[in-house]
Every structure is written in structure tokens, then in C-alpha cells.
Protein backbone atom coordinates (compact mmCIF):
# COMPACT_ATOMS: atom_id res chain seq x y z
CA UNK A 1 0.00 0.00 0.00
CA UNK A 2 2.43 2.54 -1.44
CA UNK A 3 0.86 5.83 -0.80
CA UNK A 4 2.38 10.05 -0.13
CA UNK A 5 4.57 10.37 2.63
CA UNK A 6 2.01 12.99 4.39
CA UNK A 7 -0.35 10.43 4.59
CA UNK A 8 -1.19 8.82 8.05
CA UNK A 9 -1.16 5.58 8.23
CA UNK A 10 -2.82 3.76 11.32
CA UNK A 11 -1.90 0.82 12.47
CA UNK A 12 -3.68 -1.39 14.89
CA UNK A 13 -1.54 -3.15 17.37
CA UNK A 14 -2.50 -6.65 19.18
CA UNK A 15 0.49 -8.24 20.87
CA UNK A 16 -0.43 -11.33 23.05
CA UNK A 17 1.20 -13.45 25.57
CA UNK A 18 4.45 -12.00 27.92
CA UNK A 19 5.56 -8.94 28.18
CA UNK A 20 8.43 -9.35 26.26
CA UNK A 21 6.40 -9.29 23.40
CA UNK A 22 4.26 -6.14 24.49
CA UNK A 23 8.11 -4.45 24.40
CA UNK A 24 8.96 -6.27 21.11
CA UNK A 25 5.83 -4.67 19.81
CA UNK A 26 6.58 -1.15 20.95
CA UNK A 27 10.23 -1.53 19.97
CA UNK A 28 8.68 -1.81 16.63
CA UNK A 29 6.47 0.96 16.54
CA UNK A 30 9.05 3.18 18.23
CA UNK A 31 11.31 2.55 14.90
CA UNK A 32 8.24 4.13 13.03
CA UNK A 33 7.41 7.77 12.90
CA UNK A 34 5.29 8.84 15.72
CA UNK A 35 3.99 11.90 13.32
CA UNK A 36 2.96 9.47 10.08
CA UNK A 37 2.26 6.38 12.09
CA UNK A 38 -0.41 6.38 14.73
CA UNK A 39 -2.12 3.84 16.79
CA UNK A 40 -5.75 2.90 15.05
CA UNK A 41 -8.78 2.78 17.55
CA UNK A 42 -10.61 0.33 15.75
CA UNK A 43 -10.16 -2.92 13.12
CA UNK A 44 -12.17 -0.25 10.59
CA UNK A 45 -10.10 2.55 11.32
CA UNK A 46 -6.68 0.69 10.30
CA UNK A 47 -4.74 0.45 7.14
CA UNK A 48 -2.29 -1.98 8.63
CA UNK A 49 -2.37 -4.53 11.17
CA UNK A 50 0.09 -6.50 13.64
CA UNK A 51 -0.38 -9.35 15.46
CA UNK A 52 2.37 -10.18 17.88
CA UNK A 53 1.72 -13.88 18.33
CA UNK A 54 1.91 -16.41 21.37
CA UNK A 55 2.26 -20.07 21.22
CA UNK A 56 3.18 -21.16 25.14
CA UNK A 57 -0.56 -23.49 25.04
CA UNK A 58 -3.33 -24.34 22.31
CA UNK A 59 -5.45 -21.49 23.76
CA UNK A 60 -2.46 -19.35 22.36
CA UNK A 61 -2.59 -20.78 19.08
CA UNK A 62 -6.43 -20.64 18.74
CA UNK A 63 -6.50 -17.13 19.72
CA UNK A 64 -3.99 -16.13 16.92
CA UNK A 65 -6.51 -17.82 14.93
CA UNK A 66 -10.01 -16.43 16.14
CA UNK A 67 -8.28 -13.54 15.57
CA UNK A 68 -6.96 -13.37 12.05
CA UNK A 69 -10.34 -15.10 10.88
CA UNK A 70 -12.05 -12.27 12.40
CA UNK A 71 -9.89 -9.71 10.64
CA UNK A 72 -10.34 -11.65 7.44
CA UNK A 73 -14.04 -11.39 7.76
CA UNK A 74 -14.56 -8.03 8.44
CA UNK A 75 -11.58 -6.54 6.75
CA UNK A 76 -10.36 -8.52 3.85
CA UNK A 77 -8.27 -5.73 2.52
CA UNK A 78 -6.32 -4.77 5.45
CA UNK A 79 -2.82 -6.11 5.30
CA UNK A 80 -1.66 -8.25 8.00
CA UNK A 81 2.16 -8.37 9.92
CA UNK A 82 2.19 -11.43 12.08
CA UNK A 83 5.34 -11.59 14.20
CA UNK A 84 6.26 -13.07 17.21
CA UNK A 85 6.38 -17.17 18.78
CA UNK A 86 3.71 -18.76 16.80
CA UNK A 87 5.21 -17.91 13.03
CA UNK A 88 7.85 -20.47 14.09
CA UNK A 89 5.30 -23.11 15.63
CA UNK A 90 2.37 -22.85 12.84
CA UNK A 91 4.13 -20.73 10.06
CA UNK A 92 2.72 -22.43 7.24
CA UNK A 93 -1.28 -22.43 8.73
CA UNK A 94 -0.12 -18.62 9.25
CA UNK A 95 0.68 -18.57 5.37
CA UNK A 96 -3.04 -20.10 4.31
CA UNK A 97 -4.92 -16.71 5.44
CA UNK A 98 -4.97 -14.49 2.56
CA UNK A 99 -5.18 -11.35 4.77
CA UNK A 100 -1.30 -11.98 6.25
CA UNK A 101 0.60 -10.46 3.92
CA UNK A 102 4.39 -10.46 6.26
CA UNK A 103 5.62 -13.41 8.55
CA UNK A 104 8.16 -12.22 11.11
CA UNK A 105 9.94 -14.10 13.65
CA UNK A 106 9.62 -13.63 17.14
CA UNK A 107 12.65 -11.16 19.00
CA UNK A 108 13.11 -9.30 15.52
CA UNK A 109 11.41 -5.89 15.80
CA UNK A 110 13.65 -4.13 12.84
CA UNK A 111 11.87 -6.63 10.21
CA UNK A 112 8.59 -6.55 11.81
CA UNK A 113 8.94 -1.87 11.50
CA UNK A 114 10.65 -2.70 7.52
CA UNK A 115 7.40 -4.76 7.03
CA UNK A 116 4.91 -2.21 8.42
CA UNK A 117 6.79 0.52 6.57
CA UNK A 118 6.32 -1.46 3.06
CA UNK A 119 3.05 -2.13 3.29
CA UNK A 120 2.23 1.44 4.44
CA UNK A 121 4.39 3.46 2.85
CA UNK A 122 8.32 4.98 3.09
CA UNK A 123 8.23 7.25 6.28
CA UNK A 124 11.11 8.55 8.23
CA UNK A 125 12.74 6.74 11.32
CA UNK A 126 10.77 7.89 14.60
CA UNK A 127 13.49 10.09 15.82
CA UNK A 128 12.19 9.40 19.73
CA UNK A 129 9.60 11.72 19.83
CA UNK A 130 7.01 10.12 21.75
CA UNK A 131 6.78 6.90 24.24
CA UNK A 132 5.79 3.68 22.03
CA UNK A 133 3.89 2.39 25.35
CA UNK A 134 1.80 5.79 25.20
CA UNK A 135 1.26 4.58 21.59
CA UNK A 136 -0.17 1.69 22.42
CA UNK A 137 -2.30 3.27 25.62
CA UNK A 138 0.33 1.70 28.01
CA UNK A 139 1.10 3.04 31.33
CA UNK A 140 3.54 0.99 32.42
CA UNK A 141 7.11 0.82 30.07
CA UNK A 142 8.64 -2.35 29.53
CA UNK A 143 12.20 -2.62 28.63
CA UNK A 144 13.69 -6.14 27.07
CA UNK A 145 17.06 -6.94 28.54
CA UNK A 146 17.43 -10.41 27.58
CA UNK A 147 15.72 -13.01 25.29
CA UNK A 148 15.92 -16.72 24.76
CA UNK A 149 16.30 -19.25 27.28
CA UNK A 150 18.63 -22.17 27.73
CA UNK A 151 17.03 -23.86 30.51
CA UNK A 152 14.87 -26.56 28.43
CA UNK A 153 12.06 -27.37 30.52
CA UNK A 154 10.37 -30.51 29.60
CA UNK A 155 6.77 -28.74 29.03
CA UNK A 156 8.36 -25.51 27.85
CA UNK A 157 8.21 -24.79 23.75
CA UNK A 158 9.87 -21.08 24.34
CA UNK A 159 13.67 -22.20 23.91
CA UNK A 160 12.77 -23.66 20.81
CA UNK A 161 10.95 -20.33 19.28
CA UNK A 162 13.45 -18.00 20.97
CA UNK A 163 16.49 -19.98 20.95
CA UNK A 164 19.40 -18.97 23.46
CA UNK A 165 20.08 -16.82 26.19
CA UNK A 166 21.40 -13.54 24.94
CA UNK A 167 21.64 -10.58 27.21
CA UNK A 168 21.12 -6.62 25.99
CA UNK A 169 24.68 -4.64 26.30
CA UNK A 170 24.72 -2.33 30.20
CA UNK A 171 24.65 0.64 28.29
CA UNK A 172 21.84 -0.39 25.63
CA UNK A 173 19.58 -0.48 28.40
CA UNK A 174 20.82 2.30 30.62
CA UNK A 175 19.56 4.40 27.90
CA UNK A 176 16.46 2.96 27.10
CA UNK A 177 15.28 3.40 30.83
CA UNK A 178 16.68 7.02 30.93
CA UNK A 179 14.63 7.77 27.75
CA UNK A 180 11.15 6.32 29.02
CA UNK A 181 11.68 8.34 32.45
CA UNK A 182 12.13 11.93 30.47
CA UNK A 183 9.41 10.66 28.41
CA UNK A 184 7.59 10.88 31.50
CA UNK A 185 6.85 6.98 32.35
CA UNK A 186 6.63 6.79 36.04
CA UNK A 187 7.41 2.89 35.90
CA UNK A 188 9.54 0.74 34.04
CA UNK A 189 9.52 -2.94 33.73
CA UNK A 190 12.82 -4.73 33.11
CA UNK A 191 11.56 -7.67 31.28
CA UNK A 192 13.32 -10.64 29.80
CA UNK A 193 12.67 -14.84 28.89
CA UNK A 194 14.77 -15.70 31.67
CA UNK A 195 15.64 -12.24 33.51
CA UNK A 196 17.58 -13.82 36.61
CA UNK A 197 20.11 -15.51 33.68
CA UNK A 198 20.59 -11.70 32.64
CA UNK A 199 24.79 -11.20 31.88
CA UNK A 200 26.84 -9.62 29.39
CA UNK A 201 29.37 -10.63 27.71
CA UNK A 202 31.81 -8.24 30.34
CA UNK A 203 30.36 -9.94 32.97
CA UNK A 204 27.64 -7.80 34.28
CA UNK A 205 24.57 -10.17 35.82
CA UNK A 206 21.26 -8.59 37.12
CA UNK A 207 22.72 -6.97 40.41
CA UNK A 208 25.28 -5.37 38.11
CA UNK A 209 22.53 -3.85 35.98
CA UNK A 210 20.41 -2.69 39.09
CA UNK A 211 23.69 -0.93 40.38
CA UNK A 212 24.28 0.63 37.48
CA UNK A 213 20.88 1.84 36.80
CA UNK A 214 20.83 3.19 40.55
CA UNK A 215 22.28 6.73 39.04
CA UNK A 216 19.21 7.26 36.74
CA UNK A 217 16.40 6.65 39.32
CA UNK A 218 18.04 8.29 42.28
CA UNK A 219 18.69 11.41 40.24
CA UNK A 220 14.76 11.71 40.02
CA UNK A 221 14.67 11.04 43.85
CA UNK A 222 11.17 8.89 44.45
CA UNK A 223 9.14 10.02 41.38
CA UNK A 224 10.32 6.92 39.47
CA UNK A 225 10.26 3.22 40.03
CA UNK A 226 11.57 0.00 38.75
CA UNK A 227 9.58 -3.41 38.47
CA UNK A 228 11.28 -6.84 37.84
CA UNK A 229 9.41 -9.41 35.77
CA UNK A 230 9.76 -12.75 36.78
CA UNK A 231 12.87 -14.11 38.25
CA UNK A 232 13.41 -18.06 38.94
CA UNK A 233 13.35 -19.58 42.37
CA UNK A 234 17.60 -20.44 42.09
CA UNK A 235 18.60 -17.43 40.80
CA UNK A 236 18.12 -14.99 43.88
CA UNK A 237 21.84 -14.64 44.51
CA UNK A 238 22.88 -13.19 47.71
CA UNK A 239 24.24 -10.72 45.27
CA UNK A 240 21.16 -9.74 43.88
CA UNK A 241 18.88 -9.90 47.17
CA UNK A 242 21.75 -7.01 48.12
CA UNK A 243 21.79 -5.19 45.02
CA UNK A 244 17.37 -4.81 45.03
CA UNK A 245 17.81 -4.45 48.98
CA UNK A 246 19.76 -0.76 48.47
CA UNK A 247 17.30 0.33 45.35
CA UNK A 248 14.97 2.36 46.77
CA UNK A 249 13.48 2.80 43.26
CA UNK A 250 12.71 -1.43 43.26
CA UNK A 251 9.75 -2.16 43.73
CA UNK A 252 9.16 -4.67 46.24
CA UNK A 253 7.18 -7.65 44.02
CA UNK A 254 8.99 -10.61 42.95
CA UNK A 255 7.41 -13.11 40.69
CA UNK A 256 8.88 -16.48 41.63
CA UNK A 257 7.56 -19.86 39.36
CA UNK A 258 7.11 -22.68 41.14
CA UNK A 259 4.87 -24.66 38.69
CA UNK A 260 4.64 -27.95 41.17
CA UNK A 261 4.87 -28.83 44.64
CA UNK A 262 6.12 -31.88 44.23
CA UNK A 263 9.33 -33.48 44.02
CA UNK A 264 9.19 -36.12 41.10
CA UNK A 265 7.20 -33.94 39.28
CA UNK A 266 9.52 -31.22 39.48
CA UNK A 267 12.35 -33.38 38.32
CA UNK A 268 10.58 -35.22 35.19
CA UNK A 269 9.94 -31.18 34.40
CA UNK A 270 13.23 -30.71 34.64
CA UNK A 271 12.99 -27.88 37.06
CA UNK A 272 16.63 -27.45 39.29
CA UNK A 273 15.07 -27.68 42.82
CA UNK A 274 13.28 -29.53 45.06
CA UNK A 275 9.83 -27.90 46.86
CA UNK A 276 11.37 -27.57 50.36
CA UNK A 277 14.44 -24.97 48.29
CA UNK A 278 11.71 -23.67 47.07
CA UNK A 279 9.93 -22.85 49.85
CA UNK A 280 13.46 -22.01 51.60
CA UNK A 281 13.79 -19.41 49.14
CA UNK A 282 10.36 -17.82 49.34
CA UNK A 283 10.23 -17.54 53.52
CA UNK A 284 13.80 -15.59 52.60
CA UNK A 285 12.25 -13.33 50.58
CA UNK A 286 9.51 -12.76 52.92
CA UNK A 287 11.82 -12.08 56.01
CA UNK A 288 13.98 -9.67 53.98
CA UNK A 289 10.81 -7.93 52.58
CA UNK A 290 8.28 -8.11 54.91
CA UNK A 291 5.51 -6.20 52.86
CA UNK A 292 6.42 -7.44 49.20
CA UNK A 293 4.07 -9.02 47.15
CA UNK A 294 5.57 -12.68 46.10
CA UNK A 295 3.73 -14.47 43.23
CA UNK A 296 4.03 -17.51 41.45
CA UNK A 297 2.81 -20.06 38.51
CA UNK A 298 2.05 -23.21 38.86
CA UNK A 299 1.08 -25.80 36.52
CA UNK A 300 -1.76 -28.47 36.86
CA UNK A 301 -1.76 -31.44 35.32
CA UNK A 302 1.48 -32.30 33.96
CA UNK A 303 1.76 -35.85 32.40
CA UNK A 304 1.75 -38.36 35.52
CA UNK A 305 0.83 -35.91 38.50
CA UNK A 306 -0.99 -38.11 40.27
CA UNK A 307 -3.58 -37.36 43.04
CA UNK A 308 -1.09 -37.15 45.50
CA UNK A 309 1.57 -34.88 43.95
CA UNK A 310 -1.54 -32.87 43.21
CA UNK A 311 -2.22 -32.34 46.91
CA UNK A 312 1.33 -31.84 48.04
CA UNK A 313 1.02 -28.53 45.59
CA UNK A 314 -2.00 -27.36 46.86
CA UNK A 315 -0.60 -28.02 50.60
CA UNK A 316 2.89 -26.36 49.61
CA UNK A 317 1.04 -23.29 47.99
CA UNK A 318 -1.15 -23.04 50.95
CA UNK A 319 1.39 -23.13 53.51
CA UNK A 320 3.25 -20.55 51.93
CA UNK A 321 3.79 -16.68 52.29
CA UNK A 322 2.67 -16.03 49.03
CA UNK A 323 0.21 -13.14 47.84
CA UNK A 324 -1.11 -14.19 44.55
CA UNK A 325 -0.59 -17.47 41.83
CA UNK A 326 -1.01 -17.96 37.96
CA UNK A 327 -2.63 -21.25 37.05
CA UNK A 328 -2.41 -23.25 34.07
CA UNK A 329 -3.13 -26.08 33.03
CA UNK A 330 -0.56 -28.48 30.78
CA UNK A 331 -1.14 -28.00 27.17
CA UNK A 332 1.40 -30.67 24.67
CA UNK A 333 3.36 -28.50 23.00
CA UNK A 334 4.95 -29.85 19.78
CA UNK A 335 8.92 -30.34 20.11
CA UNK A 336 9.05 -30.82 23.63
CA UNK A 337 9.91 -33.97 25.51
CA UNK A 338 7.00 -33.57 27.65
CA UNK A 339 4.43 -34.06 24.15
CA UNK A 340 5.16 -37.40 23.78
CA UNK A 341 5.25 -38.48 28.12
CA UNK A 342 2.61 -40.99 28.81
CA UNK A 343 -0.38 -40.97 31.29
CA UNK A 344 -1.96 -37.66 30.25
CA UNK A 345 -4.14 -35.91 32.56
CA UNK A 346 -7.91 -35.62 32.33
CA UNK A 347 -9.12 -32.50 31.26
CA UNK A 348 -11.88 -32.41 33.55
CA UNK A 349 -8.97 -33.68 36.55
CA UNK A 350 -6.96 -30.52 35.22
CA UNK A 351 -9.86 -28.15 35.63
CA UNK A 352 -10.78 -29.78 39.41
CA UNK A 353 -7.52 -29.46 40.72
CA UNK A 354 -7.15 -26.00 39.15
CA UNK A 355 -9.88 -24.71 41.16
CA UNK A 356 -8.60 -25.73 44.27
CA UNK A 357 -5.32 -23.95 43.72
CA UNK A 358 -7.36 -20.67 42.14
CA UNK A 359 -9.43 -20.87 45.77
CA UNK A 360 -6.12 -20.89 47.73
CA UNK A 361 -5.13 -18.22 45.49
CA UNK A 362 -7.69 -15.64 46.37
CA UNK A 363 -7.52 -16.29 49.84
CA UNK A 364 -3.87 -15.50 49.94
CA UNK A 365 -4.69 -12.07 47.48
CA UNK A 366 -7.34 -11.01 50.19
CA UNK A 367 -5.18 -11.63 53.08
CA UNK A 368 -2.74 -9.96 51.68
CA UNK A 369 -4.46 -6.96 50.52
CA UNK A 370 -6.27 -6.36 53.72
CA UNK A 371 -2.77 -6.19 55.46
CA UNK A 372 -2.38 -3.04 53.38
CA UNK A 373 -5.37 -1.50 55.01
CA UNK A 374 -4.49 2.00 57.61
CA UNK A 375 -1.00 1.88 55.95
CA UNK A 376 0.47 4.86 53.25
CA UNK A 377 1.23 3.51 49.89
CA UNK A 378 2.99 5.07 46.35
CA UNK A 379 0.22 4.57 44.01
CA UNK A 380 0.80 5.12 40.07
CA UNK A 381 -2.16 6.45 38.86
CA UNK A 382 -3.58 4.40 35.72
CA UNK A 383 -7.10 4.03 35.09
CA UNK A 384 -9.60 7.15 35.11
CA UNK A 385 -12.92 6.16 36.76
CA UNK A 386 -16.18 8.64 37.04
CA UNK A 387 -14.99 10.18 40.22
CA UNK A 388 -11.98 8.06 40.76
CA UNK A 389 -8.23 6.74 39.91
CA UNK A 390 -7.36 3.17 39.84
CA UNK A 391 -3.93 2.45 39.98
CA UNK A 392 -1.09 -0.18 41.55
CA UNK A 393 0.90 0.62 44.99
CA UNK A 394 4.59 -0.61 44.76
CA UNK A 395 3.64 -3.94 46.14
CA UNK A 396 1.13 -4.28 43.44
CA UNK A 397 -1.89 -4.24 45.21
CA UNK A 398 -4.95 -2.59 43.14
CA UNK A 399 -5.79 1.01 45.09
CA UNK A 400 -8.33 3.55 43.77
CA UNK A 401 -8.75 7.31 45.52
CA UNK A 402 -10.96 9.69 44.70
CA UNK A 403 -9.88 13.03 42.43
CA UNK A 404 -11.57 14.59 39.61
CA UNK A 405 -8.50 16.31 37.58
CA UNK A 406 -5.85 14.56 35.15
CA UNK A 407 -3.44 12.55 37.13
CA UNK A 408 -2.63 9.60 34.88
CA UNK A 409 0.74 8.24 34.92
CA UNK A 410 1.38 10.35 38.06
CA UNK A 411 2.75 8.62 41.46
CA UNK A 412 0.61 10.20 44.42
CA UNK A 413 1.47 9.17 48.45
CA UNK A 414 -2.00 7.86 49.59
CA UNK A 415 -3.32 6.18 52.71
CA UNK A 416 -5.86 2.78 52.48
CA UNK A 417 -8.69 3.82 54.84
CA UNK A 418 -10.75 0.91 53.57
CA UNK A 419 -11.33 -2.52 51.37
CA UNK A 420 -13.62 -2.70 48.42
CA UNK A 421 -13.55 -5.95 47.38
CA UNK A 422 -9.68 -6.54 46.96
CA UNK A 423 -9.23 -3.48 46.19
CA UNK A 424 -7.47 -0.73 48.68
CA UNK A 425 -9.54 2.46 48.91
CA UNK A 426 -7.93 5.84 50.48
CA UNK A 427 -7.36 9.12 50.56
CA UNK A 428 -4.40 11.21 48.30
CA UNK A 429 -1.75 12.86 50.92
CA UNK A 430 0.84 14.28 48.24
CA UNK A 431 2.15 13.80 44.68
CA UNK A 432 5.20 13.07 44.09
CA UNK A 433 7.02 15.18 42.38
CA UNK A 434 10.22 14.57 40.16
């Protein structure tokens, strides 16, 4: 779709899955011209699309699916980018829908901005002028440090889409932090496949990077935070636990995967621990951070968890200081060991035993919500509601406070007077100023 350069093209953006491919999706648009290219509202309001695929389950795949037959019905003419995991998984069933006009593999965002240029015209590079995240109606910004994974759990088709661990260059990200904090982000999520196997080439692991970023968020004194994405059980060096203890600017929430409780389960995973490290390492994290919020995944129903390894996850989870949990359920991916395991579990097993764990799970949310309750709390201000903010404290638990002017993006000090739901309610004390 060749067309003038003074023509604005919109583009509608759907990424799915992790959050390293929400940031490979804005890295992408960010290497587009924020004047010619803008964000479309609407399927009808776009003259090209991107889908930035998932594959980790089949609901992944059949949502990449649903989705480009619904663009193919209601838009036949709108030309299609498909990037991400699931080109590599089910390239050629990506190839049979006449409305996908590029195929881009995942981690390249270059190719996937030369294909949306193509197809909408020649425009000039972006030149920085505006926060991709904002472009995509973001609040948070997410910045990709690492990528691939080397671990090769048996369940786990990401090593095989992303391939190894590679690790983004000190300075590489230094800057990309420093340039979504004077584009006014307020938060920043460092982001990667396997972010606690972060390290350069020189040397420099994850504590290396927080020290080093430690200049650009204490410079802008409280007004700024930094969130870590998930970080494996094994890989909280004393180092590290040191390094996030002196950043003021970390935010105290560490996503820790567990996926089972059990012991032989864990090991025909191939996971490196056993549940009682496991729980070793999250009663650490708890003592040194008495008010974080510690979450984790688990997996139900992995080929062979029997009744009994099933319980000893729900007991572990339950006995644990932990504030919230992701369930899923085992889906076969194609090229991993665990696709071709014998003694599948039952769907309708899977969903029982899911239950149970989501129960546990909201129990541990409430309690640990309500222990926010007649406490301050740095809340970044996100959602606009009729007469009302909704937003995230640095712990992560949901707060809203009443006030009737603009205040998105903006960190306010706020006390939690009372519990909606599991949601903190308070009153606004101060904003924090940069």
C-alpha cells in the first residue's frame, strides 16, 4: 500500500502473551514515525495490522486464529504483519490466510517496522519523539534486557521459538530506561525470557545492571520506580537480594515460578530444585521484605501428576507466604519432551484441581491486601474512573482514591482507609514530584 509520505497511516496493534512481546511490539512501533504512524482505535479505522503472536498453550494458538479469521471477515483488505512465537510453531497455517501479507519471527522488531513501513508506505525513522507504550495506551514501560532461554524445561516450547540466552549490552539499556523516564513513564519494567540468567558478555549479571541503573532513578529522587518481571526460584543470589535491597526505586514484588509442589514432578519437568528450596527461598524473601508481594505459577496437570503430587502442591502453595498465583493447566506442545510423556491428565482432573489452587489463590490475594489497610502507599495512577483513579501501589496491590482532575501516569502518596472488594480504597496525601 504505497501511498504520499504525508499520509497517516494507522496501524492497529494486538500483541499477546508476555511482556516481552508487548516491548517487542513497541520496539517496533518506536522505529516508526510517531507523526505518520499512529495507533488505530478500531479494526475499521486501520490500514495496517500487527499481530504479535503467542504459542506457550493451544489457547495461544487458537486465539492467533479467532483472531486473524475475524480480521479476514470483516476486513479482507487490510494487510496483516504477524510476528512473534507462533510464526515459528504454525508458520505455514499462518501462510493459508490471505489477509497476512508479512511473517516475522519472534525477538526481531527491525523486520517486523521494515514490514509495516512497506506495506504502508516509506516514512522517516521515529526520531524518539514520543513513548511507544503511550502509543499503544500503556502506562507501564517495559524494557527487554534479555531473550531466549537455555534452561529446556520438559513442558516448555519457548527455547525452541526464541532460541538462546542472549543478554542486551549495560549501556543499551541504561539508555532505554533514561529515555522512558524523560518521556515521562513513572514505571519501568525490566523484562526478559529468563531475567535472573541476565549477563553480558563483560560480565555484568542482574545486580550489576540494578547498580548501574541506581544513578538514573536516584537522580529523580522517588518520582520513578523499577519493576522486575519474573525471576526463577535459584537465581536470587545473595548478590542480587543485596543489590534490590539498596534500590529504593525497586519495587518490592517478585514473581517467583514454582509450577509444582512436588518433588518427582519437578524433576521429570526438569525444574533445578526440590519444593522444600523452594519454599526455603520464598520464607527468605519474605523475612527480607516483609511487605512485598511474592507471586508464582504453577502448573496443573502435567503428564503423571498423580492425586497425591496434586495435593502436596496445593498443601505447599497453601502453607506458603505467598500473595497471589497464575494457574495453568498443561497444554502438549509440539517439540518438547514432555508431548510425547505418557499418562496424560484428564481434562476435567486438570480443571478440578485448578480450582482448588485458584481458591487458595484468592484467599492468599485477600489476606494480603487487607494487610495493606491503615497503611500509606505510592500509588501510580492508571485508570480514570467517574470520580476516581485506579492504579497499583509498589507492592502491586490494586488502590483507587478519589480526584476529579488529570493525574494519569502520576505517582501520588496515599493512605488505604478501607477494602472494596480486593481493592485498597484511600485518601491522596501528596504527589510526588520529580
Amino acid at each position: 500500500m504505497a501511498g504520499s509520505t504525508n499520509k497517516k497511516i494507522r496501524v492497529l496493534v494486538r500483541s499477546l502473551g508476555c511482556r516481552v512481546n508487548l516491548a517487542d511490539a513497541a520496539d517496533a512501533l518506536d522505529r516508526l514515525s510517531s507523526e505518520r504512524y499512529r495507533p488505530a482505535e478500531d479494526l475499521a479505522g486501520a490500514d495496517v495490522a500487527l499481530l504479535n503472536t503467542c504459542t506457550v498453550t493451544h489457547k495461544a494458538d487458537r486465539d492467533v486464529r479467532k483472531i486473524l479469521g475475524a480480521w479476514m471477515r470483516d476486513r479482507p483488505d487490510l494487510p496483516v504483519v504477524v510476528a512473534g512465537c507462533a510464526v515459528i510453531t504454525m508458520g505455514e497455517t499462518l501462510r493459508d490466510y490471505r489477509n497476512v501479507s508479512r511473517l516475522v519471527p519472534p525477538g526481531d522488531p527491525q523486520s517486523v517496522a521494515d514490514a509495516l513501513a512497506e506495506l504502508g508506505g516509506p516514512a522517516p525513522p521515529s526520531g524518539g519523539q514520543a513513548s511507544p507504550f503511550r502509543r499503544l495506551k500503556r502506562r507501564r514501560a517495559i524494557v527487554k534486557v534479555q531473550d531466549g532461554c537455555n534452561a529446556r524445561c520438559a513442558y516448555c516450547v519457548i527455547p525452541i521459538v526464541r532460541g538462546p540466552e542472549r543478554s542486551w549490552p549495560v549501556e543499551e539499556v541504561v539508555a532505554k530506561v533514561d529515555r522512558l523516564l524523560r518521556l515521562g513513564h513513572r514505571e519501568v519494567v525490566l523484562s526478559g525470557i529468563h531475567l535472573g540468567r541476565y549477563r553480558t558478555e563483560n560480565g555484568t549479571d542482574l545486580a550489576g545492571l540494578l547498580n548501574t541503573l541506581s544513578p538514573v532513578f536516584e537522580r529523580r529522587g522517588p518520582a520513578c520506580r523499577l519493576r522486575l518481571s519474573s525471576i526463577e526460584p535459584m537465581e536470587f543470589s545473595e548478590e542480587l537480594l543485596e543489590a534490590i535491597s539498596a534500590a529504593r526505586f525497586v519495587c518490592r514484588h517478585f514473581h517467583v515460578p514454582l509450577q509444582s509442589g512436588d518433588d518427582e514432578v519437578l524433576k521429570r519437568m526438569g525444574r533445578p530444585y526440590r519444593a522444600d528450596q523452594y519454599a526455603e527461598v520464598v520464607h527468605s524473601l519474605r523475612k527480607r521484605f516483609e511487605d512485598a508481594a511474592l507471586g508464582t505459577d504453577v502448573l496443573v496437570g502435567f503428564p503423571g501428576e498423580s492425586e497425591t503430587a496434586a495435593g502436596n502442591t496445593l498443601r505447599l502453595i497453601d502453607s506458603l507466604p505467598l500473595s497471589y498465583l497464575h494457574v495453568f493447566t498443561f497444554s502438549a506442545r509440539p517439540g518438547t519432551r514432555a508431548a510425547g510423556m505418557q499418562a496424560q491428565v484428564a481434562h476435567e482432573i486438570m480443571r478440578r484441581r485448578s480450582a482448588a489452587l485458584r481458591d487458595v489463590g484468592r484467599r492468599h490475594w485477600h489476606d494480603f491486601t487487607q494487610r495493606g489497610l491503615g497503611r500509606p502507599h505510592q500509588v501510580l495512577a492508571e485508570k480514570k474512573e467517574p470520580n476516581s483513579w485506579l492504579g497499583r501501589t509498589r507492592e502491586y496491590r490494586r488502590f483507587r482514591f478519589e480526584y476529579q482532575g488529570d493525574m494519569c501516569e502520576e505517582l501520588v502518596e496515599a493512605r488505604a482507609e478501607y477494602l472494596d472488594g480486593d481493592t485498597l480504597v484511600g485518601v491522596v496525601s501528596s504527589q510526588v514530584k520529580p
